[in-house]
C-alpha atoms as a PDB file:
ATOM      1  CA  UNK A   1       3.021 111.054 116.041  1.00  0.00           C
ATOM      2  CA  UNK A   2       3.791 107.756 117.151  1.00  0.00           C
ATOM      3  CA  UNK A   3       7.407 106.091 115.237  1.00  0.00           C
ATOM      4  CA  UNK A   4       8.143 109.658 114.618  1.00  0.00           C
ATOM      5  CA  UNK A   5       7.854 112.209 117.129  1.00  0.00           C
ATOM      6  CA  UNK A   6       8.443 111.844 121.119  1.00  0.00           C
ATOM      7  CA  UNK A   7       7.190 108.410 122.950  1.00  0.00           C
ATOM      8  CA  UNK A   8       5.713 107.231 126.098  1.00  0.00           C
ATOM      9  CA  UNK A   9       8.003 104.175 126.888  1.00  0.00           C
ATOM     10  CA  UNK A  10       8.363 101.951 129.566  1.00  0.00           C
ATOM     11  CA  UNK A  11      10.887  99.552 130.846  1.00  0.00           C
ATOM     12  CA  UNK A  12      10.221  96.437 132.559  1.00  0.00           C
ATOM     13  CA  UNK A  13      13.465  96.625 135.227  1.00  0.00           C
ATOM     14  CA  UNK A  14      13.974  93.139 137.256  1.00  0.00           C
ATOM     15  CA  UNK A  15      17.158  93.873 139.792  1.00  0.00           C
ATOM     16  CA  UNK A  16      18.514  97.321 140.743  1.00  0.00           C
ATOM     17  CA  UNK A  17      21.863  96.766 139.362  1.00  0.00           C
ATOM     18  CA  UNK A  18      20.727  95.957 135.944  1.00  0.00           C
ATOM     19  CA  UNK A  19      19.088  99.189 134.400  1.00  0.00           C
ATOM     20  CA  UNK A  20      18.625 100.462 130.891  1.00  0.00           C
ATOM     21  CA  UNK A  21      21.933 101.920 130.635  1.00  0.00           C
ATOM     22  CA  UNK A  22      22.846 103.763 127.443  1.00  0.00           C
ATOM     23  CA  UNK A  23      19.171 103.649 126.430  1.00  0.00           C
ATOM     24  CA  UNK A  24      18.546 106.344 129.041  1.00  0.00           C
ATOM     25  CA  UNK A  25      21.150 108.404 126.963  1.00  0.00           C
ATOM     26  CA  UNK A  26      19.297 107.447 123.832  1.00  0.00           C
ATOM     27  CA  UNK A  27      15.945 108.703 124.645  1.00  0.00           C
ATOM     28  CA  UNK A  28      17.071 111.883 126.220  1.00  0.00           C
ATOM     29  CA  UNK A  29      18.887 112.789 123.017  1.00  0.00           C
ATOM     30  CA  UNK A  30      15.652 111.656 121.243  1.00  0.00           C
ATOM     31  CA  UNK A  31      13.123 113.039 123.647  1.00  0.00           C
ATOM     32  CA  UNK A  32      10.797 110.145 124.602  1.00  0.00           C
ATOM     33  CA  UNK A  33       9.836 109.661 128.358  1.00  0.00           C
ATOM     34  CA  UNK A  34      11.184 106.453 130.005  1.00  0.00           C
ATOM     35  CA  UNK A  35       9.603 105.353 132.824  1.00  0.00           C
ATOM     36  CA  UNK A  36      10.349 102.577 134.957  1.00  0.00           C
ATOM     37  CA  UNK A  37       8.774  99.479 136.354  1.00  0.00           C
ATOM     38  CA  UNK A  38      10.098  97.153 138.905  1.00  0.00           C
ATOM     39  CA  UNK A  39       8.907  93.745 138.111  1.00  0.00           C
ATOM     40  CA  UNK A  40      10.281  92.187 140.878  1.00  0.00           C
ATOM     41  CA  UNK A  41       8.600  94.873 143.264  1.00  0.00           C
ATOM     42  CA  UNK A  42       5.454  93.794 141.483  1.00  0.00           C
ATOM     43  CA  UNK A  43       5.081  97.149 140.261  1.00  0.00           C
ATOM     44  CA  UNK A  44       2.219  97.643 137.735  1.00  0.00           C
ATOM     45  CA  UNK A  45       2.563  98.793 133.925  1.00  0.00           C
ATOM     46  CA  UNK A  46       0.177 101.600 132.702  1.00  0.00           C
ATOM     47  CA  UNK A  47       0.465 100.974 129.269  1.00  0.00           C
ATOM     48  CA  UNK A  48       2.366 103.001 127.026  1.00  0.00           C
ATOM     49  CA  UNK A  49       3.782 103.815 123.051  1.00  0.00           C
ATOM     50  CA  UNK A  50       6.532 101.017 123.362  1.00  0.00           C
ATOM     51  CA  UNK A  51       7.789  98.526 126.132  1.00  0.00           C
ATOM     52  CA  UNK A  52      11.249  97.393 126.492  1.00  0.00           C
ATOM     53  CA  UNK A  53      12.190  94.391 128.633  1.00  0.00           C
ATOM     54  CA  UNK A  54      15.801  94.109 130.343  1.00  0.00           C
ATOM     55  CA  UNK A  55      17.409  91.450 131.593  1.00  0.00           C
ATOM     56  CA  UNK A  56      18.399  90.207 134.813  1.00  0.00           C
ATOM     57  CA  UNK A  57      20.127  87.187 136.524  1.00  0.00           C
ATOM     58  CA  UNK A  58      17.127  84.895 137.041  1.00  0.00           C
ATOM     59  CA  UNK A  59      15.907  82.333 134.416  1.00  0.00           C
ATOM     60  CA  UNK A  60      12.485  83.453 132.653  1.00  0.00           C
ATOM     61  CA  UNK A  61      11.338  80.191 133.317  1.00  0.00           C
ATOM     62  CA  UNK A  62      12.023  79.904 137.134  1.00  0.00           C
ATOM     63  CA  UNK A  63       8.397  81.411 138.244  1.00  0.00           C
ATOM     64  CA  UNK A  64       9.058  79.128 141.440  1.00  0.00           C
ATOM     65  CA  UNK A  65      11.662  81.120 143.272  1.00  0.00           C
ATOM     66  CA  UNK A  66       9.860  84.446 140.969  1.00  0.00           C
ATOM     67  CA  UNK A  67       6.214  84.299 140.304  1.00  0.00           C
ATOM     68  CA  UNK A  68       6.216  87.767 139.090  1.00  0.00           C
ATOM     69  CA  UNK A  69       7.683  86.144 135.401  1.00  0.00           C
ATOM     70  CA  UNK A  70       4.512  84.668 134.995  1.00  0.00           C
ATOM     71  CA  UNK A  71       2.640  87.890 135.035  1.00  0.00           C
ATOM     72  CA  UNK A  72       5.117  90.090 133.111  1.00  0.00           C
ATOM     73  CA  UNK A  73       4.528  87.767 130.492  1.00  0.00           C
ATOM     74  CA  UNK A  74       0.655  88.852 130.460  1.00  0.00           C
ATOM     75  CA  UNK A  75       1.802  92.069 130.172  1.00  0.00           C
ATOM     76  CA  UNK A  76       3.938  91.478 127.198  1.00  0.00           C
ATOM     77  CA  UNK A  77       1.491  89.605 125.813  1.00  0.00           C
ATOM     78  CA  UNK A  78      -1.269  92.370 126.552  1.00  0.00           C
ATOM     79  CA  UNK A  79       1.338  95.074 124.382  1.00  0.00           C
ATOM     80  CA  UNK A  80       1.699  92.505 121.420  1.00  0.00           C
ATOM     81  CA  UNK A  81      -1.920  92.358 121.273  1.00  0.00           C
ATOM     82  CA  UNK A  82      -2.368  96.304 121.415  1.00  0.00           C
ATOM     83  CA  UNK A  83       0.181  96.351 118.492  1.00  0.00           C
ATOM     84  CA  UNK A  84       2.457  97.885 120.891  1.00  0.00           C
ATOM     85  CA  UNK A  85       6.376  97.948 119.718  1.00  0.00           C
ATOM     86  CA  UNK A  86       8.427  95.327 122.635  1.00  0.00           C
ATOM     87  CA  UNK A  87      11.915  94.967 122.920  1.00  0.00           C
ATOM     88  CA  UNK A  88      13.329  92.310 125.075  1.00  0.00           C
ATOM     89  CA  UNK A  89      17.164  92.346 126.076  1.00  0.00           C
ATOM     90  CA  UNK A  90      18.475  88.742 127.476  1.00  0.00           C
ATOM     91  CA  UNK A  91      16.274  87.675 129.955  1.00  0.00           C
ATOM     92  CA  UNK A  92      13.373  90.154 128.251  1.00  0.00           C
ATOM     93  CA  UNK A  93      14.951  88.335 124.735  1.00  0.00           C
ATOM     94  CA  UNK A  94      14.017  84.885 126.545  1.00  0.00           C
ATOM     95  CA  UNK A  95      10.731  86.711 127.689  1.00  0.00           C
ATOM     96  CA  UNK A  96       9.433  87.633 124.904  1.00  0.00           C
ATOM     97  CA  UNK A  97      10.210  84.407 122.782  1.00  0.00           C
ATOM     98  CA  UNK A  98       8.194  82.158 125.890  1.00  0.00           C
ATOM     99  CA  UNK A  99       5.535  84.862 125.307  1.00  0.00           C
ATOM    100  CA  UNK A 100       5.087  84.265 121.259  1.00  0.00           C
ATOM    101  CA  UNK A 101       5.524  80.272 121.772  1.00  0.00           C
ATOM    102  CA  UNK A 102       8.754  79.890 121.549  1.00  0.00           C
ATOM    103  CA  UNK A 103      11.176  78.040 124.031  1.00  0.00           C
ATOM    104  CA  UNK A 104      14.345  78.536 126.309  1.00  0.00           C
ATOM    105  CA  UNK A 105      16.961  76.088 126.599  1.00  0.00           C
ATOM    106  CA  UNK A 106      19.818  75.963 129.150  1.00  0.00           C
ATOM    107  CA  UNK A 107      23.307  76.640 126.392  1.00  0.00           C
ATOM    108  CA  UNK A 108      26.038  73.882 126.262  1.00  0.00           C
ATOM    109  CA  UNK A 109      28.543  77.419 127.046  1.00  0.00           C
ATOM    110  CA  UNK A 110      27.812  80.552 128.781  1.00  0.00           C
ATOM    111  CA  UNK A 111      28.758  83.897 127.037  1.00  0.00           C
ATOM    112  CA  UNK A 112      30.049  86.409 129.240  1.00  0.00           C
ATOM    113  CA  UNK A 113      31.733  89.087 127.748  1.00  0.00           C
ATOM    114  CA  UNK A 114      32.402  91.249 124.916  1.00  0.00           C
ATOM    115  CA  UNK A 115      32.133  88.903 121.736  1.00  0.00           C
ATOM    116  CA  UNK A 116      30.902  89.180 118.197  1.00  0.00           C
ATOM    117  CA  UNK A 117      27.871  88.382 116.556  1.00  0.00           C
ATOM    118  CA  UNK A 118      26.897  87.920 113.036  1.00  0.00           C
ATOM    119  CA  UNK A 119      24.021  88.954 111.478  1.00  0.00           C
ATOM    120  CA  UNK A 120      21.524  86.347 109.962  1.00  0.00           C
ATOM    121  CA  UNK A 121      19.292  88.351 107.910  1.00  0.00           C
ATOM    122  CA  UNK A 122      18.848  90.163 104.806  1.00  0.00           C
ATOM    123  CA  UNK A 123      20.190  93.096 103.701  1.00  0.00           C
ATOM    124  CA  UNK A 124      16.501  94.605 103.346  1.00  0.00           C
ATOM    125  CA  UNK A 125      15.904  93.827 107.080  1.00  0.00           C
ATOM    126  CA  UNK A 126      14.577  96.842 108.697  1.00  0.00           C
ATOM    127  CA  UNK A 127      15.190  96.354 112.099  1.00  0.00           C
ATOM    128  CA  UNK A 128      19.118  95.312 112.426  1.00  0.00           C
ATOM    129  CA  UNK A 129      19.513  96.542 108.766  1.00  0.00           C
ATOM    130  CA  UNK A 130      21.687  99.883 110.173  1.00  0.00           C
ATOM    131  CA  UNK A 131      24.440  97.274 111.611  1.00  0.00           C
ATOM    132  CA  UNK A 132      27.699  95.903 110.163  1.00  0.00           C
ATOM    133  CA  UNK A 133      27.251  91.963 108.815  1.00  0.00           C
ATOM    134  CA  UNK A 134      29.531  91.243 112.345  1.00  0.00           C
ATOM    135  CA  UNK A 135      29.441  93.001 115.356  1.00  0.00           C
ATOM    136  CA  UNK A 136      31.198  92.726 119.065  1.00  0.00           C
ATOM    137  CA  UNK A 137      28.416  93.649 121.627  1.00  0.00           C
ATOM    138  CA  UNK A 138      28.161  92.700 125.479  1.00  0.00           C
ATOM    139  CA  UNK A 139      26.668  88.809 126.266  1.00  0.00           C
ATOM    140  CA  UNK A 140      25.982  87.639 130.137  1.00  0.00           C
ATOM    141  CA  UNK A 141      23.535  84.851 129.470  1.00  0.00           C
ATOM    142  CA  UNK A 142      23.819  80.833 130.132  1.00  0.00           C
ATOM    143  CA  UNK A 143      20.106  80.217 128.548  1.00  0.00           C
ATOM    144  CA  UNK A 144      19.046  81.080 124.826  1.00  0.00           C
ATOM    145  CA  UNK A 145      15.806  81.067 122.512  1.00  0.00           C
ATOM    146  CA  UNK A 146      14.389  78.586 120.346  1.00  0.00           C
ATOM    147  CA  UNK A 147      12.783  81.161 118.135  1.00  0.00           C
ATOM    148  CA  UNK A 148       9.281  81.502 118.441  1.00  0.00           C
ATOM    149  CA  UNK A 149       7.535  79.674 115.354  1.00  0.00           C
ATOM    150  CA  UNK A 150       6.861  82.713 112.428  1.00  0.00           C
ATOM    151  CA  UNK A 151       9.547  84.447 113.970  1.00  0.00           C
ATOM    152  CA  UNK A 152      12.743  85.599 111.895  1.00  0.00           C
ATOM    153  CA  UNK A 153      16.449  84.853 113.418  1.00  0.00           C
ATOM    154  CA  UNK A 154      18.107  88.034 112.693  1.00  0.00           C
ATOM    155  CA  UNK A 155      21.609  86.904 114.153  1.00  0.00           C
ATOM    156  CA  UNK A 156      23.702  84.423 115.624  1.00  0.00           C
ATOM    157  CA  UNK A 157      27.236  83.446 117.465  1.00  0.00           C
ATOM    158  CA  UNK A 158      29.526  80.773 117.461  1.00  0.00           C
ATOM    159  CA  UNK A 159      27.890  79.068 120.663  1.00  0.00           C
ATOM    160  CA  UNK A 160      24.598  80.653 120.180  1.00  0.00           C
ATOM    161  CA  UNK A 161      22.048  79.900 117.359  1.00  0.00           C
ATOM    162  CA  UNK A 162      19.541  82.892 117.645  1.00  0.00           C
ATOM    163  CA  UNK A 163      21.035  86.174 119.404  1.00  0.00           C
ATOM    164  CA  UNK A 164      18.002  87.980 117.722  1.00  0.00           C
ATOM    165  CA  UNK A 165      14.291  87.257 116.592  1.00  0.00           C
ATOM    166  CA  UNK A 166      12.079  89.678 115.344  1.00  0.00           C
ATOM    167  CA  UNK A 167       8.187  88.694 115.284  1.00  0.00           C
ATOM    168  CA  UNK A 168       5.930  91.865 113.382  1.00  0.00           C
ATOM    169  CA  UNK A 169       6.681  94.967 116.211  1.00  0.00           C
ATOM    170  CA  UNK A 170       8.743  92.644 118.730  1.00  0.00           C
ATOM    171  CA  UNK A 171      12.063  92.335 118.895  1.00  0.00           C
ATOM    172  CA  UNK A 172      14.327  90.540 120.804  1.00  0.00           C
ATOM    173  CA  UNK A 173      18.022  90.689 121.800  1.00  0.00           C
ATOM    174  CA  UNK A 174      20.052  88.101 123.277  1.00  0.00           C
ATOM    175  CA  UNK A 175      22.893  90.324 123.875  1.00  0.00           C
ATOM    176  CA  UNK A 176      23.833  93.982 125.869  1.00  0.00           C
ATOM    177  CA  UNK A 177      23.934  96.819 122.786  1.00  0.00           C
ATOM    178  CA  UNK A 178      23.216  99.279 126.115  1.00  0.00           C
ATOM    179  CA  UNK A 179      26.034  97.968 128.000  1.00  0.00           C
ATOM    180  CA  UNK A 180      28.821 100.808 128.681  1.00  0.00           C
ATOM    181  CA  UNK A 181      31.556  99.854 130.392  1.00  0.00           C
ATOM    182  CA  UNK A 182      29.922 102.197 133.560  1.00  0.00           C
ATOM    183  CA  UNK A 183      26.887  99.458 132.913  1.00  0.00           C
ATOM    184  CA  UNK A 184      29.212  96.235 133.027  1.00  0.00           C
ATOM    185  CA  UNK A 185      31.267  97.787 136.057  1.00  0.00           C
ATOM    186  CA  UNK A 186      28.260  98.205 137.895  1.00  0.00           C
ATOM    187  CA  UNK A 187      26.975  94.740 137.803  1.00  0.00           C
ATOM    188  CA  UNK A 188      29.842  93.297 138.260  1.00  0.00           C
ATOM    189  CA  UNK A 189      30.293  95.063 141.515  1.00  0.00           C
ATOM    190  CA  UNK A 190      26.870  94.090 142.518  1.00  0.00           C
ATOM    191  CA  UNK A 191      27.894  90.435 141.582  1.00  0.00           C
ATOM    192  CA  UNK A 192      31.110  90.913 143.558  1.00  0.00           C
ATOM    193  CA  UNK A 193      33.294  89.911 140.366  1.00  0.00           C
ATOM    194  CA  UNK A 194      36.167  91.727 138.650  1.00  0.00           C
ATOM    195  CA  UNK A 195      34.574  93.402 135.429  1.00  0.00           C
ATOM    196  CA  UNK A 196      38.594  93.787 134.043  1.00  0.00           C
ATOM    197  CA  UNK A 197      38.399  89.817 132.991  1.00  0.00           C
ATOM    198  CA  UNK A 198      35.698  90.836 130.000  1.00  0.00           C
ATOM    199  CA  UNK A 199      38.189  92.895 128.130  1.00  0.00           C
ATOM    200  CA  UNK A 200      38.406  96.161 126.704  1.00  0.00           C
ATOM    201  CA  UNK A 201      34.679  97.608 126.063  1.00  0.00           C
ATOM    202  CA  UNK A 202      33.285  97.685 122.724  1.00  0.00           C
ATOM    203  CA  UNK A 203      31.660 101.323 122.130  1.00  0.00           C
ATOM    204  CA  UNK A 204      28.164  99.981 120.954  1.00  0.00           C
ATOM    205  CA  UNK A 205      26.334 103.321 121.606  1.00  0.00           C
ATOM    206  CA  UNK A 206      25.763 104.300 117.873  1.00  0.00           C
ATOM    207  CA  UNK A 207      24.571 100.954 116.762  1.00  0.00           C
ATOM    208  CA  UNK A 208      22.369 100.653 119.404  1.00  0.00           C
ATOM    209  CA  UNK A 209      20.877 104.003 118.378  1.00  0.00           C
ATOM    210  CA  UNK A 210      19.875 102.652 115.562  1.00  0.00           C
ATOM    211  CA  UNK A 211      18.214  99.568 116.387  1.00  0.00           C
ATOM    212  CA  UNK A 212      16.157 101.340 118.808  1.00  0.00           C
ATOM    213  CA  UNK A 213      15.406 104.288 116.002  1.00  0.00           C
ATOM    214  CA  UNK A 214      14.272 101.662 113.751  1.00  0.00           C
ATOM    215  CA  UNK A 215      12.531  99.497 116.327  1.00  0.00           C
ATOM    216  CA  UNK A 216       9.924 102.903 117.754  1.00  0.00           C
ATOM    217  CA  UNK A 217       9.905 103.473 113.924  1.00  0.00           C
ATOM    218  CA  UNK A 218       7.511 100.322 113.461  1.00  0.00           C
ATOM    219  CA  UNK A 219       4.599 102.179 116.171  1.00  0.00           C
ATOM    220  CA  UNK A 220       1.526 103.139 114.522  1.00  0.00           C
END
Protein backbone atom coordinates (compact mmCIF):
# COMPACT_ATOMS: atom_id res chain seq x y z
CA UNK A 1 0.00 0.00 0.00
CA UNK A 2 1.24 3.18 -1.02
CA UNK A 3 2.50 5.71 2.38
CA UNK A 4 2.70 2.46 4.11
CA UNK A 5 4.28 -0.45 2.71
CA UNK A 6 7.45 -0.57 0.19
CA UNK A 7 7.71 2.28 -2.72
CA UNK A 8 8.78 2.71 -6.21
CA UNK A 9 10.91 5.97 -5.93
CA UNK A 10 12.96 7.80 -8.09
CA UNK A 11 15.61 10.39 -7.86
CA UNK A 12 16.23 13.06 -10.22
CA UNK A 13 20.42 13.04 -9.91
CA UNK A 14 22.10 16.23 -11.80
CA UNK A 15 26.17 15.69 -11.31
CA UNK A 16 27.90 12.43 -10.30
CA UNK A 17 29.36 13.76 -7.21
CA UNK A 18 26.16 14.85 -5.73
CA UNK A 19 23.99 11.64 -4.99
CA UNK A 20 21.27 10.84 -2.52
CA UNK A 21 23.53 10.03 0.19
CA UNK A 22 22.03 8.86 3.49
CA UNK A 23 18.67 8.49 1.73
CA UNK A 24 20.08 5.37 0.07
CA UNK A 25 20.59 4.12 3.74
CA UNK A 26 17.07 5.19 4.51
CA UNK A 27 15.23 3.27 1.98
CA UNK A 28 17.21 0.13 2.34
CA UNK A 29 16.34 0.04 6.03
CA UNK A 30 12.75 0.84 4.87
CA UNK A 31 12.61 -1.30 1.79
CA UNK A 32 11.51 0.98 -1.09
CA UNK A 33 13.39 0.73 -4.51
CA UNK A 34 15.42 3.84 -5.51
CA UNK A 35 16.19 4.23 -8.81
CA UNK A 36 18.13 6.75 -10.45
CA UNK A 37 17.87 9.29 -13.20
CA UNK A 38 20.53 11.41 -14.65
CA UNK A 39 19.03 14.63 -15.65
CA UNK A 40 21.90 15.98 -17.05
CA UNK A 41 22.39 12.73 -19.26
CA UNK A 42 18.86 13.49 -20.34
CA UNK A 43 17.83 10.34 -18.96
CA UNK A 44 14.03 9.73 -18.96
CA UNK A 45 11.68 9.23 -15.77
CA UNK A 46 9.18 6.27 -15.86
CA UNK A 47 7.01 7.43 -13.37
CA UNK A 48 6.89 6.11 -10.05
CA UNK A 49 5.20 6.15 -6.10
CA UNK A 50 7.33 9.31 -5.12
CA UNK A 51 10.09 11.54 -6.81
CA UNK A 52 12.82 13.20 -5.02
CA UNK A 53 14.90 15.97 -6.59
CA UNK A 54 18.69 16.62 -5.45
CA UNK A 55 20.64 19.30 -5.87
CA UNK A 56 23.55 20.21 -7.78
CA UNK A 57 25.90 23.20 -8.52
CA UNK A 58 24.03 24.84 -11.41
CA UNK A 59 21.27 27.50 -10.93
CA UNK A 60 17.61 26.08 -11.71
CA UNK A 61 17.15 28.96 -13.69
CA UNK A 62 20.27 28.80 -16.00
CA UNK A 63 18.45 26.54 -18.87
CA UNK A 64 21.07 28.41 -21.21
CA UNK A 65 24.27 26.65 -20.33
CA UNK A 66 21.46 23.43 -19.14
CA UNK A 67 18.36 23.04 -21.14
CA UNK A 68 17.61 19.84 -19.49
CA UNK A 69 16.09 22.22 -16.26
CA UNK A 70 13.48 23.17 -18.42
CA UNK A 71 12.23 19.70 -18.97
CA UNK A 72 12.75 18.27 -15.45
CA UNK A 73 10.46 20.82 -14.51
CA UNK A 74 7.66 19.09 -16.83
CA UNK A 75 8.38 16.20 -15.13
CA UNK A 76 7.86 17.58 -11.73
CA UNK A 77 5.09 19.19 -12.80
CA UNK A 78 3.66 15.91 -14.54
CA UNK A 79 4.13 14.04 -10.65
CA UNK A 80 2.28 17.04 -8.89
CA UNK A 81 -0.44 16.58 -11.23
CA UNK A 82 -0.57 12.64 -10.74
CA UNK A 83 -0.74 13.47 -6.96
CA UNK A 84 2.60 12.01 -6.79
CA UNK A 85 4.64 12.80 -3.33
CA UNK A 86 8.06 15.28 -4.63
CA UNK A 87 10.78 16.20 -2.58
CA UNK A 88 13.22 18.71 -3.77
CA UNK A 89 16.69 19.20 -1.91
CA UNK A 90 18.51 22.73 -2.85
CA UNK A 91 18.60 23.02 -6.32
CA UNK A 92 15.39 20.35 -6.48
CA UNK A 93 14.06 22.92 -3.34
CA UNK A 94 14.55 25.85 -6.03
CA UNK A 95 13.00 23.33 -8.62
CA UNK A 96 10.16 22.62 -7.30
CA UNK A 97 9.18 26.21 -6.01
CA UNK A 98 9.81 27.59 -10.07
CA UNK A 99 7.55 24.58 -10.82
CA UNK A 100 4.42 25.68 -8.38
CA UNK A 101 4.99 29.57 -9.35
CA UNK A 102 7.17 30.53 -7.13
CA UNK A 103 10.58 32.39 -7.69
CA UNK A 104 14.46 32.12 -7.08
CA UNK A 105 16.50 34.92 -6.09
CA UNK A 106 20.32 35.16 -6.03
CA UNK A 107 20.96 35.51 -1.59
CA UNK A 108 22.78 38.69 -0.30
CA UNK A 109 25.23 35.57 1.62
CA UNK A 110 25.97 32.13 0.61
CA UNK A 111 25.54 29.30 3.23
CA UNK A 112 28.05 26.75 3.10
CA UNK A 113 28.31 24.65 5.88
CA UNK A 114 26.90 23.08 8.83
CA UNK A 115 24.46 25.78 10.37
CA UNK A 116 21.13 25.82 12.13
CA UNK A 117 17.79 26.31 11.09
CA UNK A 118 14.65 27.11 12.84
CA UNK A 119 11.52 25.83 12.26
CA UNK A 120 8.60 28.16 11.08
CA UNK A 121 5.62 26.13 11.50
CA UNK A 122 3.20 24.74 13.81
CA UNK A 123 3.49 22.28 16.16
CA UNK A 124 0.61 20.22 14.29
CA UNK A 125 2.73 20.33 11.06
CA UNK A 126 2.96 16.92 9.71
CA UNK A 127 5.73 17.01 7.60
CA UNK A 128 8.78 18.65 9.75
CA UNK A 129 6.57 18.06 12.89
CA UNK A 130 9.20 14.98 14.09
CA UNK A 131 12.12 17.79 14.32
CA UNK A 132 13.45 19.90 17.21
CA UNK A 133 12.10 23.86 16.98
CA UNK A 134 16.16 24.43 15.83
CA UNK A 135 18.21 22.26 14.03
CA UNK A 136 22.04 22.29 12.51
CA UNK A 137 21.81 20.53 9.05
CA UNK A 138 24.25 20.85 5.93
CA UNK A 139 23.62 24.26 3.49
CA UNK A 140 25.76 24.71 0.02
CA UNK A 141 23.45 27.10 -1.77
CA UNK A 142 24.02 30.97 -2.95
CA UNK A 143 20.22 31.16 -4.45
CA UNK A 144 16.91 30.68 -2.32
CA UNK A 145 12.97 30.47 -2.84
CA UNK A 146 10.39 32.96 -2.81
CA UNK A 147 7.76 30.50 -1.73
CA UNK A 148 5.45 29.51 -4.20
CA UNK A 149 2.01 31.44 -3.59
CA UNK A 150 -0.42 28.80 -1.28
CA UNK A 151 2.63 27.35 -0.19
CA UNK A 152 3.55 27.08 3.68
CA UNK A 153 7.26 28.23 4.90
CA UNK A 154 8.04 25.53 7.24
CA UNK A 155 11.56 27.02 8.29
CA UNK A 156 14.03 29.58 8.08
CA UNK A 157 17.83 30.88 8.91
CA UNK A 158 19.42 33.88 9.83
CA UNK A 159 20.40 34.78 6.08
CA UNK A 160 17.72 32.74 4.59
CA UNK A 161 13.91 33.45 4.72
CA UNK A 162 12.37 30.05 3.52
CA UNK A 163 14.74 26.86 4.01
CA UNK A 164 11.43 24.82 3.59
CA UNK A 165 7.95 25.05 1.75
CA UNK A 166 5.55 22.49 1.71
CA UNK A 167 2.66 22.78 -1.07
CA UNK A 168 -0.21 19.58 -0.51
CA UNK A 169 2.36 16.28 -1.31
CA UNK A 170 5.54 18.53 -2.25
CA UNK A 171 8.05 19.38 -0.22
CA UNK A 172 10.96 21.24 -0.47
CA UNK A 173 14.32 21.59 1.32
CA UNK A 174 16.75 24.24 1.04
CA UNK A 175 19.27 22.48 3.01
CA UNK A 176 21.42 18.79 3.05
CA UNK A 177 19.44 16.50 5.95
CA UNK A 178 21.27 13.49 3.66
CA UNK A 179 24.58 14.98 3.91
CA UNK A 180 27.14 12.60 5.93
CA UNK A 181 30.28 13.75 6.32
CA UNK A 182 31.33 10.72 3.51
CA UNK A 183 28.62 12.95 1.33
CA UNK A 184 30.30 16.48 2.07
CA UNK A 185 33.92 14.88 1.64
CA UNK A 186 33.02 13.68 -1.58
CA UNK A 187 31.94 16.84 -3.15
CA UNK A 188 34.29 18.68 -1.89
CA UNK A 189 36.90 16.56 -3.50
CA UNK A 190 35.09 16.77 -6.72
CA UNK A 191 35.10 20.64 -6.19
CA UNK A 192 38.80 20.44 -5.34
CA UNK A 193 38.16 22.27 -1.85
CA UNK A 194 39.10 21.25 1.70
CA UNK A 195 35.77 19.81 3.30
CA UNK A 196 37.74 20.34 7.05
CA UNK A 197 36.77 24.33 6.77
CA UNK A 198 32.78 23.31 7.32
CA UNK A 199 33.35 22.01 10.78
CA UNK A 200 32.61 19.07 12.67
CA UNK A 201 29.50 17.11 10.97
CA UNK A 202 26.19 17.29 12.43
CA UNK A 203 24.70 13.55 12.59
CA UNK A 204 21.32 14.42 10.79
CA UNK A 205 20.53 10.76 9.86
CA UNK A 206 17.57 10.25 12.35
CA UNK A 207 15.86 13.47 11.58
CA UNK A 208 16.07 12.99 8.17
CA UNK A 209 14.37 9.62 8.66
CA UNK A 210 11.67 11.18 9.69
CA UNK A 211 10.96 13.77 7.30
CA UNK A 212 11.18 11.33 4.60
CA UNK A 213 8.78 8.74 6.76
CA UNK A 214 6.34 11.43 7.01
CA UNK A 215 6.80 12.86 3.53
CA UNK A 216 5.98 8.88 1.55
CA UNK A 217 3.34 8.89 4.38
CA UNK A 218 1.21 11.61 2.40
CA UNK A 219 1.01 8.90 -1.05
CA UNK A 220 -2.33 7.67 -1.71
Amino acid sequence: MLGTGPMDIEIFQHVAFEGPGMIADWAHIKGHALRVRRMDLREIPEGSDGVIVLGGPMGAQDTGNHPWLGREREFIRQAIDAHTPVLGICLGAQQLALTLGGKVRSNECNEKGWAPVQRTDGESSHMLGGLPREFSPFHWHQDNVVAPPGSEVLAKSDSCAVQAFQQGTALGLQFHLEASARWVDTMCEALGIPSYQFGEPEDTFLLMCDVLDRWVGTAV
